[in-house]
C-alpha atoms as a PDB file:
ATOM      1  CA  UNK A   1       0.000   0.000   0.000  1.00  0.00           C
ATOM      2  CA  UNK A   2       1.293   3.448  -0.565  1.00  0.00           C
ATOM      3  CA  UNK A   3       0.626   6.616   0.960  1.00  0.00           C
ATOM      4  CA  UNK A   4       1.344  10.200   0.076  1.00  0.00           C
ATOM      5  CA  UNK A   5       1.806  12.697   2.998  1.00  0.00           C
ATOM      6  CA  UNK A   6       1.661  16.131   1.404  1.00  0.00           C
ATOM      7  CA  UNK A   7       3.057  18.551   3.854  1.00  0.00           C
ATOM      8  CA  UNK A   8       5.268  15.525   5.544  1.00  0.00           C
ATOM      9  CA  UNK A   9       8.375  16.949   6.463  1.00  0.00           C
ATOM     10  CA  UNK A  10       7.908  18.398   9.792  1.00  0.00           C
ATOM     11  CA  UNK A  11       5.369  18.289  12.799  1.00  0.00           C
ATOM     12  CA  UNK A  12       2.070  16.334  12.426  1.00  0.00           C
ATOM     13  CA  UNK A  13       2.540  15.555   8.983  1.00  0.00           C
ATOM     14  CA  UNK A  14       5.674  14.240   9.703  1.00  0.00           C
ATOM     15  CA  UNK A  15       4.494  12.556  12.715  1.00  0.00           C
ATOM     16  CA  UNK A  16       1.464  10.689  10.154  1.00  0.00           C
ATOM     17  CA  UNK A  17       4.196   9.701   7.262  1.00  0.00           C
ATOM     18  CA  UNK A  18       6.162   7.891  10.253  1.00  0.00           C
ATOM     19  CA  UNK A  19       3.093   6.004  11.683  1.00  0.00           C
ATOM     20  CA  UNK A  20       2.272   5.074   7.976  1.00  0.00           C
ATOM     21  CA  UNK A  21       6.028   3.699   7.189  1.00  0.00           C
ATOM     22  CA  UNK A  22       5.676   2.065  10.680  1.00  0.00           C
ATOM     23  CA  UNK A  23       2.401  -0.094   9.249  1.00  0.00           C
ATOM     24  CA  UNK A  24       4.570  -1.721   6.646  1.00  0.00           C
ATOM     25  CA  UNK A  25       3.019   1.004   4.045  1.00  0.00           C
ATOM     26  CA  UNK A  26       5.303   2.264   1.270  1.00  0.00           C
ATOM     27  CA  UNK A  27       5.159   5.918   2.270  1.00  0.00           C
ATOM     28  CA  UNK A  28       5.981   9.043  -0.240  1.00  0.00           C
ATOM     29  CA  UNK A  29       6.450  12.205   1.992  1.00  0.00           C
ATOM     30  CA  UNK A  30       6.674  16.173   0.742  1.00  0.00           C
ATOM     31  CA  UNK A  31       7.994  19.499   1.523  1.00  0.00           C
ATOM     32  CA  UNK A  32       8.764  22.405  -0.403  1.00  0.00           C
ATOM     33  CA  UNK A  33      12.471  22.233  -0.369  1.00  0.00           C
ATOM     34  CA  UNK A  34      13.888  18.601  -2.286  1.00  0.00           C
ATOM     35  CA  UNK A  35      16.629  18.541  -0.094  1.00  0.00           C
ATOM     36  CA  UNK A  36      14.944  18.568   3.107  1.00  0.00           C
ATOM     37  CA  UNK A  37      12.390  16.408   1.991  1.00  0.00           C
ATOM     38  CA  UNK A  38      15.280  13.758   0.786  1.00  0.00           C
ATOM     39  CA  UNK A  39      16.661  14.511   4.299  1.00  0.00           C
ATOM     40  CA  UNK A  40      13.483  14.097   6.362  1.00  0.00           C
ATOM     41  CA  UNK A  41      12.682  10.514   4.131  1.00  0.00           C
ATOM     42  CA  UNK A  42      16.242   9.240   5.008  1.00  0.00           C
ATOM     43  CA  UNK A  43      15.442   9.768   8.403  1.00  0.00           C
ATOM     44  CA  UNK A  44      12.498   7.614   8.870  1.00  0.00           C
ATOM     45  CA  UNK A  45      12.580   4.111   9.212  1.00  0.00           C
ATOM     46  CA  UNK A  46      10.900   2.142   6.372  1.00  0.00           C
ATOM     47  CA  UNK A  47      10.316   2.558   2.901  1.00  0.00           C
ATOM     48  CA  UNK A  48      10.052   6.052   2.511  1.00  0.00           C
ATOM     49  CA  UNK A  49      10.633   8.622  -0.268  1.00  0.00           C
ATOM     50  CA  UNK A  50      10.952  12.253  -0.142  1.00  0.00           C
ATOM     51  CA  UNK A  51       9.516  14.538  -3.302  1.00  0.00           C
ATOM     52  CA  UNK A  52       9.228  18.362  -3.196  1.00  0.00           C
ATOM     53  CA  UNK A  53       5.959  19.860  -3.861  1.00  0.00           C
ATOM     54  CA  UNK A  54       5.184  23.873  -2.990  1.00  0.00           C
ATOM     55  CA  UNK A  55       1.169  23.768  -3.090  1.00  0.00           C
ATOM     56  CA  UNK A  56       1.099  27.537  -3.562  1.00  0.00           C
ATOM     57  CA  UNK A  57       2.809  26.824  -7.321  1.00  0.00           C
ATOM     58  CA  UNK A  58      -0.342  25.151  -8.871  1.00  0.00           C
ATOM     59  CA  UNK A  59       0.626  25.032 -12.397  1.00  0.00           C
ATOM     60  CA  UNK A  60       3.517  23.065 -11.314  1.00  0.00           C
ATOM     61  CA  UNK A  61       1.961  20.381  -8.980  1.00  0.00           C
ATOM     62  CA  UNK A  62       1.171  17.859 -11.822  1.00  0.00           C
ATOM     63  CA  UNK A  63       5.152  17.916 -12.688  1.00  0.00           C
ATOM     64  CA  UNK A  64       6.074  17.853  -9.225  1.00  0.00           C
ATOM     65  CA  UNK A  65       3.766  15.050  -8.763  1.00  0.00           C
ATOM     66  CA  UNK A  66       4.579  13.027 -11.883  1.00  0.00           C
ATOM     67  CA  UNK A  67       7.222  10.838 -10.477  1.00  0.00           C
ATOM     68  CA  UNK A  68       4.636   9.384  -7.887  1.00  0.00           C
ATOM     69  CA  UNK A  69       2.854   6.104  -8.639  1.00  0.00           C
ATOM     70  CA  UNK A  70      -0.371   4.773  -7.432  1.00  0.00           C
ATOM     71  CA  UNK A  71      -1.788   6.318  -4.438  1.00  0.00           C
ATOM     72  CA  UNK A  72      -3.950   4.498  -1.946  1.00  0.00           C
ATOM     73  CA  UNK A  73      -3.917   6.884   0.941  1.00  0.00           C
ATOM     74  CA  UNK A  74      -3.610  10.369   0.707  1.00  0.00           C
ATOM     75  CA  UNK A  75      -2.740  12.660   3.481  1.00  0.00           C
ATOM     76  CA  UNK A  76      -2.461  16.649   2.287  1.00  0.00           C
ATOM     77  CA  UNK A  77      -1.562  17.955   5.648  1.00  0.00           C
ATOM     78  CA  UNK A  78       0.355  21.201   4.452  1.00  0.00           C
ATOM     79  CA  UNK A  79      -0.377  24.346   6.281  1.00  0.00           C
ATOM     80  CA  UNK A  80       0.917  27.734   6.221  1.00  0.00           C
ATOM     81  CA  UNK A  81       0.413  29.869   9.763  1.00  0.00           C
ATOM     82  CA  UNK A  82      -1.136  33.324   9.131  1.00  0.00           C
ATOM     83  CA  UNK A  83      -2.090  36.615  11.510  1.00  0.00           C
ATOM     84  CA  UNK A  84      -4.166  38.623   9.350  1.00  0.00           C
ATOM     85  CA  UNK A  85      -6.757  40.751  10.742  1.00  0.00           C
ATOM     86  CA  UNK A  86      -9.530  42.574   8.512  1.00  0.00           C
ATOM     87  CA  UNK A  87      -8.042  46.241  10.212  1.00  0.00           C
ATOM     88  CA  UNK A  88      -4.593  45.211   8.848  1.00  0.00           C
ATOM     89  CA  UNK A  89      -5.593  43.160   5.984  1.00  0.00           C
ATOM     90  CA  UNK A  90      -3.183  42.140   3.992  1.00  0.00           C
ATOM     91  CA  UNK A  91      -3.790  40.819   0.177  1.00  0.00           C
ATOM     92  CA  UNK A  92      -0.816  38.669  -0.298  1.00  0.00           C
ATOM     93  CA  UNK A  93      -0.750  36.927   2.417  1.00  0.00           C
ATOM     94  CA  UNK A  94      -4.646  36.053   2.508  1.00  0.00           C
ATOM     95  CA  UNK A  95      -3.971  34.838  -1.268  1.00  0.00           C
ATOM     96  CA  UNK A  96      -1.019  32.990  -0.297  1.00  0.00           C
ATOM     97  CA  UNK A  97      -3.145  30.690   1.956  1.00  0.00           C
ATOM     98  CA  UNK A  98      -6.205  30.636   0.327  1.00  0.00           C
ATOM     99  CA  UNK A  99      -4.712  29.213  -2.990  1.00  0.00           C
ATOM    100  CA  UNK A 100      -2.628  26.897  -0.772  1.00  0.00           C
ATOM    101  CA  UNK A 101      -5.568  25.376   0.961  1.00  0.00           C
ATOM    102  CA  UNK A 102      -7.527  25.425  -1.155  1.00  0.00           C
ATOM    103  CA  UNK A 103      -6.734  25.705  -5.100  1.00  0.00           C
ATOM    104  CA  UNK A 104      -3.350  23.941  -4.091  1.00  0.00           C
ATOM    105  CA  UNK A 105      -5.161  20.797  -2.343  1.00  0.00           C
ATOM    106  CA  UNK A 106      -7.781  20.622  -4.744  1.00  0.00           C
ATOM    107  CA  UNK A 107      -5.441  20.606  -7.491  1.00  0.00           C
ATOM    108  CA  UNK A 108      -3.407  17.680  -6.154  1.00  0.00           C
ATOM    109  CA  UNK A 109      -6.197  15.177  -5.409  1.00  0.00           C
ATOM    110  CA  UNK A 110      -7.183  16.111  -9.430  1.00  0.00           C
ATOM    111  CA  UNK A 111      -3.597  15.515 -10.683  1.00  0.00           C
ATOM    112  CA  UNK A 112      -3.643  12.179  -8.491  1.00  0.00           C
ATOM    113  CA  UNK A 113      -7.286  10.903  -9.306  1.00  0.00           C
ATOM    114  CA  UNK A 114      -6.459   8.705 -12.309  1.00  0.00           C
ATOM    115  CA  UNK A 115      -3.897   7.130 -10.041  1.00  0.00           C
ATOM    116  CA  UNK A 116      -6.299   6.481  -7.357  1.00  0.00           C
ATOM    117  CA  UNK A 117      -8.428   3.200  -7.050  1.00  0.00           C
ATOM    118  CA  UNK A 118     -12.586   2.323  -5.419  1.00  0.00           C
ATOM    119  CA  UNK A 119     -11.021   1.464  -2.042  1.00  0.00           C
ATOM    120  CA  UNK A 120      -8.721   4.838  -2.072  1.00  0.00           C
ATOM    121  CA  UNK A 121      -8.759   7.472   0.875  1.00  0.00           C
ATOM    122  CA  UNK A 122      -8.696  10.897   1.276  1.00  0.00           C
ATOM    123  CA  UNK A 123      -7.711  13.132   4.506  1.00  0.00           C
ATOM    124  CA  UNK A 124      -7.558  16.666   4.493  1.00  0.00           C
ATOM    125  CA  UNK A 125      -6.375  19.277   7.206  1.00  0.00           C
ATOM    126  CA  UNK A 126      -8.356  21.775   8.376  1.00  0.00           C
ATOM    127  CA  UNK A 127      -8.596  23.375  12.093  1.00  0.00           C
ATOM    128  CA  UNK A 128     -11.156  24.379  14.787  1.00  0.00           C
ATOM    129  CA  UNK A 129     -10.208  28.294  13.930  1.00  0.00           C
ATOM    130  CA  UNK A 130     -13.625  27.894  11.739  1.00  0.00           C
ATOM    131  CA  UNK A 131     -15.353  27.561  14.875  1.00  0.00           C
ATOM    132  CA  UNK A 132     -13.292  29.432  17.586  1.00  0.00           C
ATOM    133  CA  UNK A 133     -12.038  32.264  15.872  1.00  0.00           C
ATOM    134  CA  UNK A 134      -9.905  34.462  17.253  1.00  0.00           C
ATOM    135  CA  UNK A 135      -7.766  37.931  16.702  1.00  0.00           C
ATOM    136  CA  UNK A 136      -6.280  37.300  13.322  1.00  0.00           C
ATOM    137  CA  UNK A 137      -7.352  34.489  12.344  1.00  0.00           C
ATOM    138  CA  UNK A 138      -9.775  36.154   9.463  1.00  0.00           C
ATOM    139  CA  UNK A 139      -7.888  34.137   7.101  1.00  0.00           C
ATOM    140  CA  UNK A 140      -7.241  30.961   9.111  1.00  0.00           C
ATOM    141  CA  UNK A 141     -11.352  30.753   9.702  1.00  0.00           C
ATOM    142  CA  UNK A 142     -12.156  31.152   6.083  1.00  0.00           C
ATOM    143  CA  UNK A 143     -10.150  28.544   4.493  1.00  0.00           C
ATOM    144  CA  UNK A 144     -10.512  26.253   7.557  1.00  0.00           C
ATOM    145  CA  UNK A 145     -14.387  26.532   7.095  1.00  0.00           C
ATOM    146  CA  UNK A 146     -13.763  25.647   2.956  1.00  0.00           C
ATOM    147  CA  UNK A 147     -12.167  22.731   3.388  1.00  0.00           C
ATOM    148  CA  UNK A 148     -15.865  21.081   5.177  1.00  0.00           C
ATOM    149  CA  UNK A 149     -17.187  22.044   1.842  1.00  0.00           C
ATOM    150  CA  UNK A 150     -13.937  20.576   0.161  1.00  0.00           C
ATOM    151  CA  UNK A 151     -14.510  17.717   1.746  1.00  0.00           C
ATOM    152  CA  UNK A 152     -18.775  17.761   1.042  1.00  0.00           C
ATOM    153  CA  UNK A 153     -17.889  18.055  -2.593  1.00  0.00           C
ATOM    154  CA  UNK A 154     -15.167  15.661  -3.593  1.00  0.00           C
ATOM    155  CA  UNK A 155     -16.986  13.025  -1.182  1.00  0.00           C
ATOM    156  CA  UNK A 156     -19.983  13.223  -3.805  1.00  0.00           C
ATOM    157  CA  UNK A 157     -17.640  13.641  -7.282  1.00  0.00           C
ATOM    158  CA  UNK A 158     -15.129  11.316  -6.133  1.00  0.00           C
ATOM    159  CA  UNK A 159     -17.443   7.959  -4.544  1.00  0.00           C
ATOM    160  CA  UNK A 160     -17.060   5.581  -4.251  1.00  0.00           C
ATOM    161  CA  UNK A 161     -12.969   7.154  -3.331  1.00  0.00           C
ATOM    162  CA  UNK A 162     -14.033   7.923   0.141  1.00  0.00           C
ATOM    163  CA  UNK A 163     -12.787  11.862   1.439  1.00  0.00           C
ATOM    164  CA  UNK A 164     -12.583  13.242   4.700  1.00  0.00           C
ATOM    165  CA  UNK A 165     -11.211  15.679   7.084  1.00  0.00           C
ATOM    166  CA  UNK A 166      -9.504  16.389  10.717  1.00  0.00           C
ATOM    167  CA  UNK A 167      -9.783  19.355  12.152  1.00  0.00           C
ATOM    168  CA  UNK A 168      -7.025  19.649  15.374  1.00  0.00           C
ATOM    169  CA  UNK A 169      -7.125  21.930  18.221  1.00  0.00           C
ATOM    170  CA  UNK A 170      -4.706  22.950  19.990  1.00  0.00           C
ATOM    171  CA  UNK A 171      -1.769  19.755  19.972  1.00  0.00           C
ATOM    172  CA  UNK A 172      -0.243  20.183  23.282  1.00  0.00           C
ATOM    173  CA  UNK A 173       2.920  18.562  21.823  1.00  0.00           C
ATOM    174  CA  UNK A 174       3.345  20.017  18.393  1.00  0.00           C
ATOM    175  CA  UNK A 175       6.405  22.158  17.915  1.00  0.00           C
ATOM    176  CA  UNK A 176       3.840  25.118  17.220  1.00  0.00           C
ATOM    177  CA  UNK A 177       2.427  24.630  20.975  1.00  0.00           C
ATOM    178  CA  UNK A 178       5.159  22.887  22.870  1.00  0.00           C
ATOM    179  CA  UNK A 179       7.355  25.693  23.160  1.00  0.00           C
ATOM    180  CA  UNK A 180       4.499  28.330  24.331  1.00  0.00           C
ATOM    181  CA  UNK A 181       4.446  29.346  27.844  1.00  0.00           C
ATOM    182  CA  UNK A 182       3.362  27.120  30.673  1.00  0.00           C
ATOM    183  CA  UNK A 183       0.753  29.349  31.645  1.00  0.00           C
ATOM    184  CA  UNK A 184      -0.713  29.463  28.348  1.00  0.00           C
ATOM    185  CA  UNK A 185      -0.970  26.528  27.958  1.00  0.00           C
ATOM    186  CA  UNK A 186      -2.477  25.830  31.708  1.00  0.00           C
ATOM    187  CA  UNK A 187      -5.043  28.387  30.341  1.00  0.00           C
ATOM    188  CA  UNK A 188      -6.453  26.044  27.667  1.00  0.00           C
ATOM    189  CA  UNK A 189      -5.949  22.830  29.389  1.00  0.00           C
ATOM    190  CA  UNK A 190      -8.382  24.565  32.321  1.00  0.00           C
ATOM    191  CA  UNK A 191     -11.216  24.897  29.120  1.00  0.00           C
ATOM    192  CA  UNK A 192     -10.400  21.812  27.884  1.00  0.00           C
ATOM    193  CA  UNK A 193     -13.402  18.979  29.496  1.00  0.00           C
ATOM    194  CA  UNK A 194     -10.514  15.926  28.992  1.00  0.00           C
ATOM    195  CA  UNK A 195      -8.162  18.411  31.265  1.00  0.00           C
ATOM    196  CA  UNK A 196      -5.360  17.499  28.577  1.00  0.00           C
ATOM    197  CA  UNK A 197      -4.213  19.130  25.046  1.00  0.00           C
ATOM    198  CA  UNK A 198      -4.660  16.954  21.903  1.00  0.00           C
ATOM    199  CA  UNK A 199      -1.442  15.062  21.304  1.00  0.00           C
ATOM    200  CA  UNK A 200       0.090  14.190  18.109  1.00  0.00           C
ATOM    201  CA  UNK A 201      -0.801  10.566  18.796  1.00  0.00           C
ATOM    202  CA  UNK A 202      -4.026  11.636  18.926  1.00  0.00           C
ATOM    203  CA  UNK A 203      -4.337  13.123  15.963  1.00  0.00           C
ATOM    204  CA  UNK A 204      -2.052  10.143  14.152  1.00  0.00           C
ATOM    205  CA  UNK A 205      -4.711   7.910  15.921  1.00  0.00           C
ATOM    206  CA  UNK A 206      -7.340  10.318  13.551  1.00  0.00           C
ATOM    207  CA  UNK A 207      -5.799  10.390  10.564  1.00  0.00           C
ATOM    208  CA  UNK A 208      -5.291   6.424  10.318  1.00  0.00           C
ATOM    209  CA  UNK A 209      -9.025   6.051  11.469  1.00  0.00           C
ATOM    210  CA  UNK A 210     -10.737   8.106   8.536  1.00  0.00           C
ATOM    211  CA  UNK A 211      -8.247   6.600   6.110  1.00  0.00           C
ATOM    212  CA  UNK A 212      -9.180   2.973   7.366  1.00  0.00           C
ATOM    213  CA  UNK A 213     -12.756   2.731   8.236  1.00  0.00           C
ATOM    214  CA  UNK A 214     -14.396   2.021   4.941  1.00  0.00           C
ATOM    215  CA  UNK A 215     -17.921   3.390   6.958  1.00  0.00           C
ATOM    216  CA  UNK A 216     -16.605   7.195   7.540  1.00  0.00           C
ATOM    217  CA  UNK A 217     -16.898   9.112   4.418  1.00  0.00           C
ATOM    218  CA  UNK A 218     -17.582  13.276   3.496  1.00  0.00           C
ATOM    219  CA  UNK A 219     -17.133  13.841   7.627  1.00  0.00           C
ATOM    220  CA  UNK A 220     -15.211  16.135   9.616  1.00  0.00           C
ATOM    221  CA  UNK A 221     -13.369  14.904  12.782  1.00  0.00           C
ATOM    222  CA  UNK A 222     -12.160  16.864  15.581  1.00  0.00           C
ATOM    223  CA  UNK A 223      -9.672  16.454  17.585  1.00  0.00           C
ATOM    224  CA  UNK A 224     -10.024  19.018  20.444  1.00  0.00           C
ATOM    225  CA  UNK A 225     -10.875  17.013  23.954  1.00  0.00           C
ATOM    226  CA  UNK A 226     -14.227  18.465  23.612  1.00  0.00           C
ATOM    227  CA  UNK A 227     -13.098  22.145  23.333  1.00  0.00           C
ATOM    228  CA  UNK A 228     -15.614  23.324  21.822  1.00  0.00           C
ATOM    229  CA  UNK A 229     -18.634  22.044  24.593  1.00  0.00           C
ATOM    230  CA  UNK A 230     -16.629  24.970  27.223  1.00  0.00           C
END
């Protein structure tokens, strides 16, 4: 079996393309540099290749994408972090990360389609800032709240290719979160029912669920401890 984690290279992606190699899977991870990505496929045990793929340079993905074969899980975890509030707006950087999320995921699951099979899975990223916005996150929200129409949309033009998506809160763990203060972090954990962050196993534990249980399909999993509830 092979899977392709788009946006592999570093923190949860990473962390999914490891737990996939670890299953015996033939794993094909990505990052924007080809050199890092070489270097981050090296350094995981298994069968694992490392391609570079930048999701922001659509035209290109099909090329960038040519040298992968048959895909029977796909992962597109890539994410770019953005502060852009509608008093400061800023153009370029709202474009940046819409076309990534968006355009740029969209794109790859239609240059990878005819290399897909019936009993082929789909999981894409979004986050909980749809839901709990916050100063910002203008951006973050929007593209967060397309991908659960993404995900409505392919489910239908895609069947019987199943197509989901996770949606993480705040991962305790992640190299985003881990380094924040201690009483920031106390701060969520206090509004959090399960009295504990989301850790990357957690969210691993996600991922491999909607890509595996041939009943889930066009859903939207979060992975919050209930955040949203407080």
């Amino acid at each position: 079996m092979r899977t392709l984690v788009i946006g592999g290279t570093s923190g949860i992606g990473l962390e999914v393309a490891r737990a996939r190699a670890a299953r015996g899977d033939e794993v094909v991870l990505t990052g924007r540099d080809p050199e890092r990505s070489a270097e981050v496929a090296e350094s995981v045990e298994g069968d694992v290749a490392g391609v570079a793929v930048d999701l922001n340079d659509t035209h290109g993905l099909a090329d960038a994408l040519a040298g992968v074969g048959t895909v029977d899980r796909l992962v597109i975890a890539a994410i770019e972090r953005d502060h852009n509030s509608i008093a400061d707006y800023d153009v370029d950087r709202a474009t940046k990360l819409a076309v990534l999320k968006l355009v740029g995921y969209a794109e790859v699951i239609h240059t990878l389609l005819p290399r897909m099979n019936d009993e082929s899975s789909v999981v894409l990223f979004g986050g909980r800032a749809k839901d709990r916005p916050y100063p910002g996150s203008i951006t973050v929200s929007t593209v967060n709240g397309g991908v659960v129409g993404l995900v409505t949309a392919l489910a239908l033009e895609m069947a019987p290719i199943r197509v989901n998506a996770l949606h993480p809160g705040i991962v305790g763990d992640s190299p985003f979160w881990s380094g924040k203060p201690a009483d920031v972090l106390d701060g969520y954990v206090s509004r959090t029912p399960t009295r504990r962050l989301a850790s990357m196993d957690d969210v691993v534990d996600g991922v491999n669920f909607l890509l595996e249980n041939r009943g889930v399909n066009a859903t939207n999993l979060y992975i919050d401890g209930g955040w949203l509830v407080t």
